[in-house]
Protein backbone atom coordinates (compact mmCIF):
# COMPACT_ATOMS: atom_id res chain seq x y z
CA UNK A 1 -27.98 -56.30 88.23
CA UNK A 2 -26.75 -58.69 91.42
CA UNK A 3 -25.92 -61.01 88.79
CA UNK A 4 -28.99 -61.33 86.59
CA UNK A 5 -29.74 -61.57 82.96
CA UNK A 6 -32.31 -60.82 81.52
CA UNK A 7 -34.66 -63.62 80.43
CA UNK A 8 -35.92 -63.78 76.49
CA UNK A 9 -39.16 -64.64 77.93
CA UNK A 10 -38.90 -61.41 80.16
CA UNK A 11 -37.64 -59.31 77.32
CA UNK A 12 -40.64 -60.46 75.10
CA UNK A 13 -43.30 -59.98 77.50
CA UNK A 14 -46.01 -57.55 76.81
CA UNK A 15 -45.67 -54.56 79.68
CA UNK A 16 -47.07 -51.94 80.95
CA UNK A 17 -45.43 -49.37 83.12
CA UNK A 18 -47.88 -47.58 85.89
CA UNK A 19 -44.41 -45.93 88.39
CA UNK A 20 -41.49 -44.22 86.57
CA UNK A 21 -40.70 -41.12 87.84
CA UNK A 22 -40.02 -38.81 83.81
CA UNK A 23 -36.88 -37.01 85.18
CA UNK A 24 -35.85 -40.59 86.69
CA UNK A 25 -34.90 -41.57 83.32
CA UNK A 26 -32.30 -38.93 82.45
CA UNK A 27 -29.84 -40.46 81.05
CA UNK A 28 -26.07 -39.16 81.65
CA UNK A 29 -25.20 -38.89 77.97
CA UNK A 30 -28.16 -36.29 77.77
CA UNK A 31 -27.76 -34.74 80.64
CA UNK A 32 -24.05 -33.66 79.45
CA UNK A 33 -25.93 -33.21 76.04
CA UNK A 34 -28.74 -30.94 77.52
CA UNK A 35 -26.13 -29.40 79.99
CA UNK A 36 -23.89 -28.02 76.70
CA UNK A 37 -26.86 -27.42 74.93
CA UNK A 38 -28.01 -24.91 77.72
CA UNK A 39 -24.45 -23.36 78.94
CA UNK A 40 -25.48 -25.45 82.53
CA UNK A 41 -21.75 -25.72 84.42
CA UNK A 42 -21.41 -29.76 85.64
CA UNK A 43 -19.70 -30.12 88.60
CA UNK A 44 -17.84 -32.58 86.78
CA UNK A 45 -14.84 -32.18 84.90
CA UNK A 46 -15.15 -35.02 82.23
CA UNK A 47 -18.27 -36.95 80.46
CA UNK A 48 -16.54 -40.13 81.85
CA UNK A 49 -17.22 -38.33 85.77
CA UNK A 50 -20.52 -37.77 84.99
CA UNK A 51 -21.28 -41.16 84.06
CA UNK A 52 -19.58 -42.49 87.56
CA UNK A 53 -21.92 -40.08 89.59
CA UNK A 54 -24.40 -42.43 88.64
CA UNK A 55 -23.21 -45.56 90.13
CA UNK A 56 -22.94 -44.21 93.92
CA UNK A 57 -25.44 -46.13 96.02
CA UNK A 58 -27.30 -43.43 97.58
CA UNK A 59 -28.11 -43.17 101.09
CA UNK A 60 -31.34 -40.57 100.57
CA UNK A 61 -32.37 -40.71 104.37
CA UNK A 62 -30.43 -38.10 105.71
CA UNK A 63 -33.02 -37.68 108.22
CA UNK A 64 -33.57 -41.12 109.18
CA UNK A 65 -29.65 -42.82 108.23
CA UNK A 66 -27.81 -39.96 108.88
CA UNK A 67 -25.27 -37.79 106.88
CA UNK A 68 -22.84 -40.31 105.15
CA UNK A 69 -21.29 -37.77 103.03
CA UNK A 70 -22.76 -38.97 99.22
CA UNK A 71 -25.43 -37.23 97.72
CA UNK A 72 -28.98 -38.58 98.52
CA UNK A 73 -30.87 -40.11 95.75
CA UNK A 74 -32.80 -36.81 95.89
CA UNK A 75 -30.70 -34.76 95.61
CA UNK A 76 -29.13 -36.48 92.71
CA UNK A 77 -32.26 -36.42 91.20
CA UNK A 78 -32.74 -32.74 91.60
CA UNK A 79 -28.73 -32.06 90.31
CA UNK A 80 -30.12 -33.76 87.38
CA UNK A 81 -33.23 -31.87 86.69
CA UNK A 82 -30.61 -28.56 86.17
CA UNK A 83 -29.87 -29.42 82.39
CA UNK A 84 -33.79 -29.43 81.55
CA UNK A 85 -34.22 -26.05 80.01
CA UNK A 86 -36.82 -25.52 77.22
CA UNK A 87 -39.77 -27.20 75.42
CA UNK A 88 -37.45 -29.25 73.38
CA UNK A 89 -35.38 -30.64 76.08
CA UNK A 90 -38.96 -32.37 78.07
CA UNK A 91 -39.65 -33.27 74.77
CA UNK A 92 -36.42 -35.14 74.15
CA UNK A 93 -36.23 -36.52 77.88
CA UNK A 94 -39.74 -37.95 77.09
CA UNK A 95 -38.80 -39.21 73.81
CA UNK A 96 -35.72 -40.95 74.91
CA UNK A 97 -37.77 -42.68 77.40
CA UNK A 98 -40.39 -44.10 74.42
CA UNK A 99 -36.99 -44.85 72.78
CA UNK A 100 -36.24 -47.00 75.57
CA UNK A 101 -39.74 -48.11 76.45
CA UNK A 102 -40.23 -49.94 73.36
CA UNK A 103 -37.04 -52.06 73.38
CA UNK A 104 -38.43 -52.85 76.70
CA UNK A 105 -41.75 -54.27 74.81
CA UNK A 106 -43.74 -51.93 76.71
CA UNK A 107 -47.40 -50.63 75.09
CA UNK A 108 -48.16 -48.51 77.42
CA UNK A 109 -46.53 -46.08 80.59
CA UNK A 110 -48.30 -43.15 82.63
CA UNK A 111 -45.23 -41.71 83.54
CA UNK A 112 -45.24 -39.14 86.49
CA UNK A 113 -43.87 -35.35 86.83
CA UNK A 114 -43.93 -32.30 88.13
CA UNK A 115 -43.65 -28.56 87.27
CA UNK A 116 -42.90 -27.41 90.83
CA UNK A 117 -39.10 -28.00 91.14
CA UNK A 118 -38.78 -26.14 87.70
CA UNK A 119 -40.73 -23.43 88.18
CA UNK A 120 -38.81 -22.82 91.27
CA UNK A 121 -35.46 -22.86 88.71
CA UNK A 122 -37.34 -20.17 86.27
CA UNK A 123 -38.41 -22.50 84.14
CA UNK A 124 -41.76 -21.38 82.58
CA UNK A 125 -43.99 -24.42 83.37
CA UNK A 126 -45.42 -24.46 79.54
CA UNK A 127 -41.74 -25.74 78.76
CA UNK A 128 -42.59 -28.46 80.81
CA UNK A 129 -45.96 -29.35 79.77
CA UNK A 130 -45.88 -28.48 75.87
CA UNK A 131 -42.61 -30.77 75.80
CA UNK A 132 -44.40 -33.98 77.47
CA UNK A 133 -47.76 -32.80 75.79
CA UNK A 134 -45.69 -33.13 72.36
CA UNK A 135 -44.10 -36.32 73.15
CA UNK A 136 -47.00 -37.97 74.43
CA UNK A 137 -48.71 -37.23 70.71
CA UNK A 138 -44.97 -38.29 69.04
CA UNK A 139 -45.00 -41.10 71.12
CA UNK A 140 -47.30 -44.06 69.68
CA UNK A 141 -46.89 -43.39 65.77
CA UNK A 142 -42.59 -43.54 66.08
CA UNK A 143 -42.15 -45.66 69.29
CA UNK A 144 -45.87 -47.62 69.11
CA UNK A 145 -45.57 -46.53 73.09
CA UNK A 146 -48.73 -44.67 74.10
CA UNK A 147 -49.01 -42.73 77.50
CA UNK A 148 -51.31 -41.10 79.86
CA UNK A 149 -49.36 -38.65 82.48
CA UNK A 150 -49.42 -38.38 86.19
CA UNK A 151 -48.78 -34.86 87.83
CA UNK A 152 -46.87 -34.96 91.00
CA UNK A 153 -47.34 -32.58 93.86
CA UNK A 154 -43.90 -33.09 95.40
CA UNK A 155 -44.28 -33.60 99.15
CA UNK A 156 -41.89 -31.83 101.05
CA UNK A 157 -42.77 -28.23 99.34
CA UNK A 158 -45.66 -26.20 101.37
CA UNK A 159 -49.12 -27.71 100.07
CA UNK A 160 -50.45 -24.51 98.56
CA UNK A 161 -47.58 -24.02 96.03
CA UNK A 162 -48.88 -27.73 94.90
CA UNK A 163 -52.37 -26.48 94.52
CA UNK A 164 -50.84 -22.97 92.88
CA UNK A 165 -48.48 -25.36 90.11
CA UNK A 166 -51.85 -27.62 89.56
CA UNK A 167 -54.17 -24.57 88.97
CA UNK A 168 -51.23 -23.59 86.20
CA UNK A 169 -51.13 -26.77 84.96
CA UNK A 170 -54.98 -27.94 84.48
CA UNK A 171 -55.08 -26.73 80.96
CA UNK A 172 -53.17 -29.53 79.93
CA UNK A 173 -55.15 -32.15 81.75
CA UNK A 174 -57.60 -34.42 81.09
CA UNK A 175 -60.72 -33.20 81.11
CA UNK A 176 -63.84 -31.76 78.39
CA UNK A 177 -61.55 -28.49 77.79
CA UNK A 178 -57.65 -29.71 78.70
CA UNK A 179 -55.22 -30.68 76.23
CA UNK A 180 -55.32 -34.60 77.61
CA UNK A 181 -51.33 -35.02 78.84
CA UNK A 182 -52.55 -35.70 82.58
CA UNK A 183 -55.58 -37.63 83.28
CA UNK A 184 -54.08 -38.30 87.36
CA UNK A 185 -52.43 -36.11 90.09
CA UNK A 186 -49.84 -38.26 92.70
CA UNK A 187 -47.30 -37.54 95.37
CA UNK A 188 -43.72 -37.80 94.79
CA UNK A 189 -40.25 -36.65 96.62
CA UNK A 190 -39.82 -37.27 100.36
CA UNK A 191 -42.65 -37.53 102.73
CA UNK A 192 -40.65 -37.54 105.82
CA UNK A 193 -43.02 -36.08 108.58
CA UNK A 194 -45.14 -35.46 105.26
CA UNK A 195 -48.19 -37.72 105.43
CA UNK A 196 -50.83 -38.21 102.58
CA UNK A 197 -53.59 -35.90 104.47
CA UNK A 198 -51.86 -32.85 104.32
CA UNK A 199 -52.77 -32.88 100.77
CA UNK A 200 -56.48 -34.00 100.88
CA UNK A 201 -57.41 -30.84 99.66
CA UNK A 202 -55.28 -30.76 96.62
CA UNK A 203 -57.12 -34.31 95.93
CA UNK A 204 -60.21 -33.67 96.38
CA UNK A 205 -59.99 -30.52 93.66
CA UNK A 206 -58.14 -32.86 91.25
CA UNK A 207 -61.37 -35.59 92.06
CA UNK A 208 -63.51 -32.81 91.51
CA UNK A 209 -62.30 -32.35 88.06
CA UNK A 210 -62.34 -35.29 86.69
CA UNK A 211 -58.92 -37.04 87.70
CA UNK A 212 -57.97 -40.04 88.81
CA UNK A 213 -55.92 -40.25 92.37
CA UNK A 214 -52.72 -42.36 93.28
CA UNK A 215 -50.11 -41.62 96.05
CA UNK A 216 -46.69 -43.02 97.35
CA UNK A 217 -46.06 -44.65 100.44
CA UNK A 218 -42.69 -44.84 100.70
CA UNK A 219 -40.50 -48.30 101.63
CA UNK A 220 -39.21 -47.85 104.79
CA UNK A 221 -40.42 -44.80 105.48
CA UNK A 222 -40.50 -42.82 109.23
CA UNK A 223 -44.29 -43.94 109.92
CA UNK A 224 -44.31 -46.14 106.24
CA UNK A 225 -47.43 -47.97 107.84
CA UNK A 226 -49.48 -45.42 109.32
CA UNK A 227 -49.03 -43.81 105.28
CA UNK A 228 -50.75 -46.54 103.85
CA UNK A 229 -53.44 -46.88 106.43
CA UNK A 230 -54.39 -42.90 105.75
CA UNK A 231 -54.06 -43.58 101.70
CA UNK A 232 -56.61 -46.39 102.22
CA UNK A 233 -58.68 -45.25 104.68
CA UNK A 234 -58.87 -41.64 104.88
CA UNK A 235 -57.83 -40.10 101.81
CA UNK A 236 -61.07 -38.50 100.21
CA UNK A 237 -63.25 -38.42 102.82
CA UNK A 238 -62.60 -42.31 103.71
CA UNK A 239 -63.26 -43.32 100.17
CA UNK A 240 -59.53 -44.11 99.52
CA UNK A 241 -56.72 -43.08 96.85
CA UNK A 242 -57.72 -45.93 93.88
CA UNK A 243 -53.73 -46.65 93.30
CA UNK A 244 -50.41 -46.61 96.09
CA UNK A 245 -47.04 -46.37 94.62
CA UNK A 246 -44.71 -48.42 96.27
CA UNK A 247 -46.67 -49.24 99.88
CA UNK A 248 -45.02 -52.52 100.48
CA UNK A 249 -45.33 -52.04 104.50
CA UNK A 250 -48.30 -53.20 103.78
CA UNK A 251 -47.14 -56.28 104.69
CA UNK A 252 -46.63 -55.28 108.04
CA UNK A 253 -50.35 -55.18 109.17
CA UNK A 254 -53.05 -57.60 108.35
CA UNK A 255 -55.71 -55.03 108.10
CA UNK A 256 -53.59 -53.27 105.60
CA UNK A 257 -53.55 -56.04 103.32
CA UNK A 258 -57.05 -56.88 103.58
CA UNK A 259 -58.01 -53.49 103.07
CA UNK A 260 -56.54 -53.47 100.11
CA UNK A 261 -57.88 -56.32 99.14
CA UNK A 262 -61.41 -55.30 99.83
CA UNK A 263 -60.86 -51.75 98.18
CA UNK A 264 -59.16 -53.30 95.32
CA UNK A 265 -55.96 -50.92 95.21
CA UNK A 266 -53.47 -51.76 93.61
CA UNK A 267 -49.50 -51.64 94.31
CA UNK A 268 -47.16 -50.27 91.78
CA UNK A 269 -43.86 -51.83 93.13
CA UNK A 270 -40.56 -51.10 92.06
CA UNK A 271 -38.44 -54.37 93.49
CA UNK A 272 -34.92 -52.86 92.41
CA UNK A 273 -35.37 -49.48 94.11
CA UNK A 274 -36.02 -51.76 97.49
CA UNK A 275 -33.11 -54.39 97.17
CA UNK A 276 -30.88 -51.39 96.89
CA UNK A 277 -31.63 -51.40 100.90
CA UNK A 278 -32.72 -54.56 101.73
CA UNK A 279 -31.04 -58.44 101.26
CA UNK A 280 -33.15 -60.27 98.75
CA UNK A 281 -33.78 -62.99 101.21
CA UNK A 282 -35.51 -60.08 102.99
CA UNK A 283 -37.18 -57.96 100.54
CA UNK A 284 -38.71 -60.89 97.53
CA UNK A 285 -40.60 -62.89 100.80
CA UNK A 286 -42.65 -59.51 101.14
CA UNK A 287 -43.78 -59.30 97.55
CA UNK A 288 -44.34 -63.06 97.30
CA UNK A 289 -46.13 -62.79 100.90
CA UNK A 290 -48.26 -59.69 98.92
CA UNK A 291 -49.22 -61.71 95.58
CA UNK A 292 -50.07 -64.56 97.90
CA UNK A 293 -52.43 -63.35 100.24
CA UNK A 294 -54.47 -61.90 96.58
CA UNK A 295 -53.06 -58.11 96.64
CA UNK A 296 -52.95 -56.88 93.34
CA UNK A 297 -49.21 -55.72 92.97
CA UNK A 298 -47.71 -54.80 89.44
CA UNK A 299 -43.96 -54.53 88.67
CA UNK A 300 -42.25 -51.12 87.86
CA UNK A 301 -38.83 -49.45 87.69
CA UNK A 302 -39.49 -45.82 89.29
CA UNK A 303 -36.13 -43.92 88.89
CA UNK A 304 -34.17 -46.29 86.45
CA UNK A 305 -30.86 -43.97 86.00
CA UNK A 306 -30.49 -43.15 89.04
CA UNK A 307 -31.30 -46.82 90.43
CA UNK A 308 -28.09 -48.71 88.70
CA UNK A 309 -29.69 -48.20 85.27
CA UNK A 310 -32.33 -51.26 86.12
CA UNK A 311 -35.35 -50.56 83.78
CA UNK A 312 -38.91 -52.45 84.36
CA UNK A 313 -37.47 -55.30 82.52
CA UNK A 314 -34.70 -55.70 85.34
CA UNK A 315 -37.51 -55.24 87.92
CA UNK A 316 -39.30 -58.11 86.36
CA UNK A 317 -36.34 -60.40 86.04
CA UNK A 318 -35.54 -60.35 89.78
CA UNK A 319 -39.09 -61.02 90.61
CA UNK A 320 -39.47 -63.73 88.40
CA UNK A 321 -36.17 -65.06 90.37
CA UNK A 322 -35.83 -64.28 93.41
CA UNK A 323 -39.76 -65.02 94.01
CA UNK A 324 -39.81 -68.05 91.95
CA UNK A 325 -42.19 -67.09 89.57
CA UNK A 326 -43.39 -68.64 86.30
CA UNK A 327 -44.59 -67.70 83.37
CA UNK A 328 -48.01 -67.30 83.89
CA UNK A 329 -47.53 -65.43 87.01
CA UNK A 330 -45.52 -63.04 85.13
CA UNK A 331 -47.82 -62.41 82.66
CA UNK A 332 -50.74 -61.96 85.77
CA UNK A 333 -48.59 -59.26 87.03
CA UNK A 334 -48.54 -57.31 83.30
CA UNK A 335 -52.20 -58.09 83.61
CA UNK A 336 -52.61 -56.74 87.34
CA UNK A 337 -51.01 -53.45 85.86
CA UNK A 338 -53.53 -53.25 82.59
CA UNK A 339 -56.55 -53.55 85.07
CA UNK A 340 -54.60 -50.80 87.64
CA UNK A 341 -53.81 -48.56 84.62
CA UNK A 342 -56.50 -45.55 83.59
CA UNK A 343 -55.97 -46.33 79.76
CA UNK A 344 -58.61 -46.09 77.08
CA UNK A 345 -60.32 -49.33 76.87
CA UNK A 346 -59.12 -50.40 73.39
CA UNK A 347 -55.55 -49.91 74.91
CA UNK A 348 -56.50 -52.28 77.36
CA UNK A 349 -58.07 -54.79 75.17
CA UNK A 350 -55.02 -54.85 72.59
CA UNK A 351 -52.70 -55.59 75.11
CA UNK A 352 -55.00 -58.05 76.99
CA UNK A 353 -54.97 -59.87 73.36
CA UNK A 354 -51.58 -60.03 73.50
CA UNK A 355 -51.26 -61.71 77.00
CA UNK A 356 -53.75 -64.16 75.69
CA UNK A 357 -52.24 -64.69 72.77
CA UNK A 358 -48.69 -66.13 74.90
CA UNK A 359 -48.20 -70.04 75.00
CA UNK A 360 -46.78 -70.37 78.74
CA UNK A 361 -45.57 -74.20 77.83
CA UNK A 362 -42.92 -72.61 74.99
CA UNK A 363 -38.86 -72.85 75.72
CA UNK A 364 -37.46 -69.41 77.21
CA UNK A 365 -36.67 -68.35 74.13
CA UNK A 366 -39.92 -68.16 72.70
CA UNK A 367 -43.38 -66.36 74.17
């Protein structure tokens, strides 16, 4: 992780996790597990191959970088996704990711996913939903991790089939009759030439019932700015998405920042997925400029496996480095994501205890 450990402090801390991607967390031992499991063909020959597929740095801006011959991150992503079969296998993706989640020291996650990529594959979208649905019940009582869930439209698939997977899916949201695994709807995969309005409509339905409304605005991304402009000004008839995942170009307009500022959206920044791209003396001068000027930024790991295996406790470290941070910074930024998160109140109280609760002036190796 460019050289980092991580901290005790930063391994004790109290966290919440608001942008991590579900199928971003596959790890290769079960993918080859879920792969055998299934009778799914690798393209790889040995478990030790599989595991190196991982560690490519992905160029996944064919469109904008060009064709350098490695997979994109998406479609790495996707390749991934193959082994996820039945009910059991979400189920055990999820779990694994509560597994991990709570050696992190996190209370709480809203993980994101979507049933359109594997309903394309033939996979009934019930597998998908009654395996999270389980997991999300499983989850606090053997992991102490509890979760809300965010349902992804993915971006670059024709808006309607969005609204189509959502209509299938709204039995397990949120609301006086659904089953409670949802309680938001986002935007994921790549939004090249694939702004935020072309799916107001899908928002304003999910508004409409009850949900909350978050969106990424990719790093980087062909027209990056004018995405976060539309998610804070237009979106919902001008009223604004009430989260942006990712949306660091921010930064490169005033009025961006101090309209979110005066809407009060949050960030949900995922530092590692950036310095993949960018030089650290680059990237960390952005956030710092962010949590400066008063923007209300939180700290996340998006698609950890798939990212040089850097969880949100590696995203943490190299923000409490590389943007000289101290303690109680750090713990403003898990506090930043309680207030951002859509948990239950007495979720957000316990952990808000716990924050209190830390004496800042302690060694490292003590909270």
């Amino acid at each position: 992780m460019n050289g980092l450990e991580i901290s005790p402090f930063i391994q004790s801390l109290p966290k919440v996790e608001l942008h991590v991607h579900i199928e971003g967390t596959l790890t290769p031992a079960l993918r080859w597990k879920l792969a055998k499991r299934n009778s799914i063909k690798l393209p790889y020959d040995t478990y030790e191959d599989l595991v190196a597929s991982y560690a490519v740095t992905y160029n996944h801006r064919k469109e904008v970088n060009g064709d350098n011959g490695a997979p994109t991150f998406l479609e790495a992503f996707y390749a991934g996704c193959q082994a996820l079969q039945t009910e059991d296998d979400f189920y055990e993706l999820a779990m694994e990711y509560f597994n991990k989640a709570k050696q992190m020291n996190l209370r709480y996650v809203e993980p994101m996913f979507s049933t359109q990529d594997h309903i394309k594959r033939g996979v009934p979208a019930q597998n998908v939903l009654n395996g999270y649905l389980r997991a999300q019940r499983d989850g606090p009582g053997k992991y102490g991790v509890r979760s809300n869930w965010i349902f992804c439209f993915l971006r670059d698939h024709p808006v309607q089939e969005g609204v189509d997977a959502y209509e299938e899916a709204l039995p397990w949201a949120k609301t006086e009759s659904g089953k409670g695994l949802f309680h938001a709807v986002g935007l994921a995969s790549n939004e090249y030439d694939r702004p935020p309005l072309l799916f107001e409509q899908a928002f304003r339905r999910a508004k409409s019932d009850g949900l909350h409304v978050t969106m990424h605005c990719d790093v980087d991304q062909k027209d990056a700015a004018d995405h976060v402009h539309e998610a804070i000004f237009n979106i919902l008839d001008g009223q604004g998405t009430e989260r942006i995942d990712h949306g660091l170009n921010a930064v490169d307009e005033p009025k961006l920042i101090e309209g979110l500022k005066e809407r009060g959206i949050p960030l949900t920044l995922c530092p590692h997925a950036y310095h993949r791209r960018q030089k650290a003396e680059v990237l960390f001068p952005k956030i710092t400029k962010l949590w400066n000027e008063g923007v209300k930024i939180c700290i996340n790991s998006d698609d950890p496996t798939y990212m040089h295996n850097v969880w949100i406790d590696g995203n943490m470290q190299k923000v409490y480095t590389y943007c000289s941070m101290g303690k109680s910074d750090m713990i403003e930024l898990v506090r930043n994501a309680v207030d951002a998160s859509w948990a239950e109140p007495n979720v957000k109280r316990a952990i808000l205890e716990e924050l209190d609760a830390i004496d800042v002036t302690a060694g490292d190796c003590s909270t």
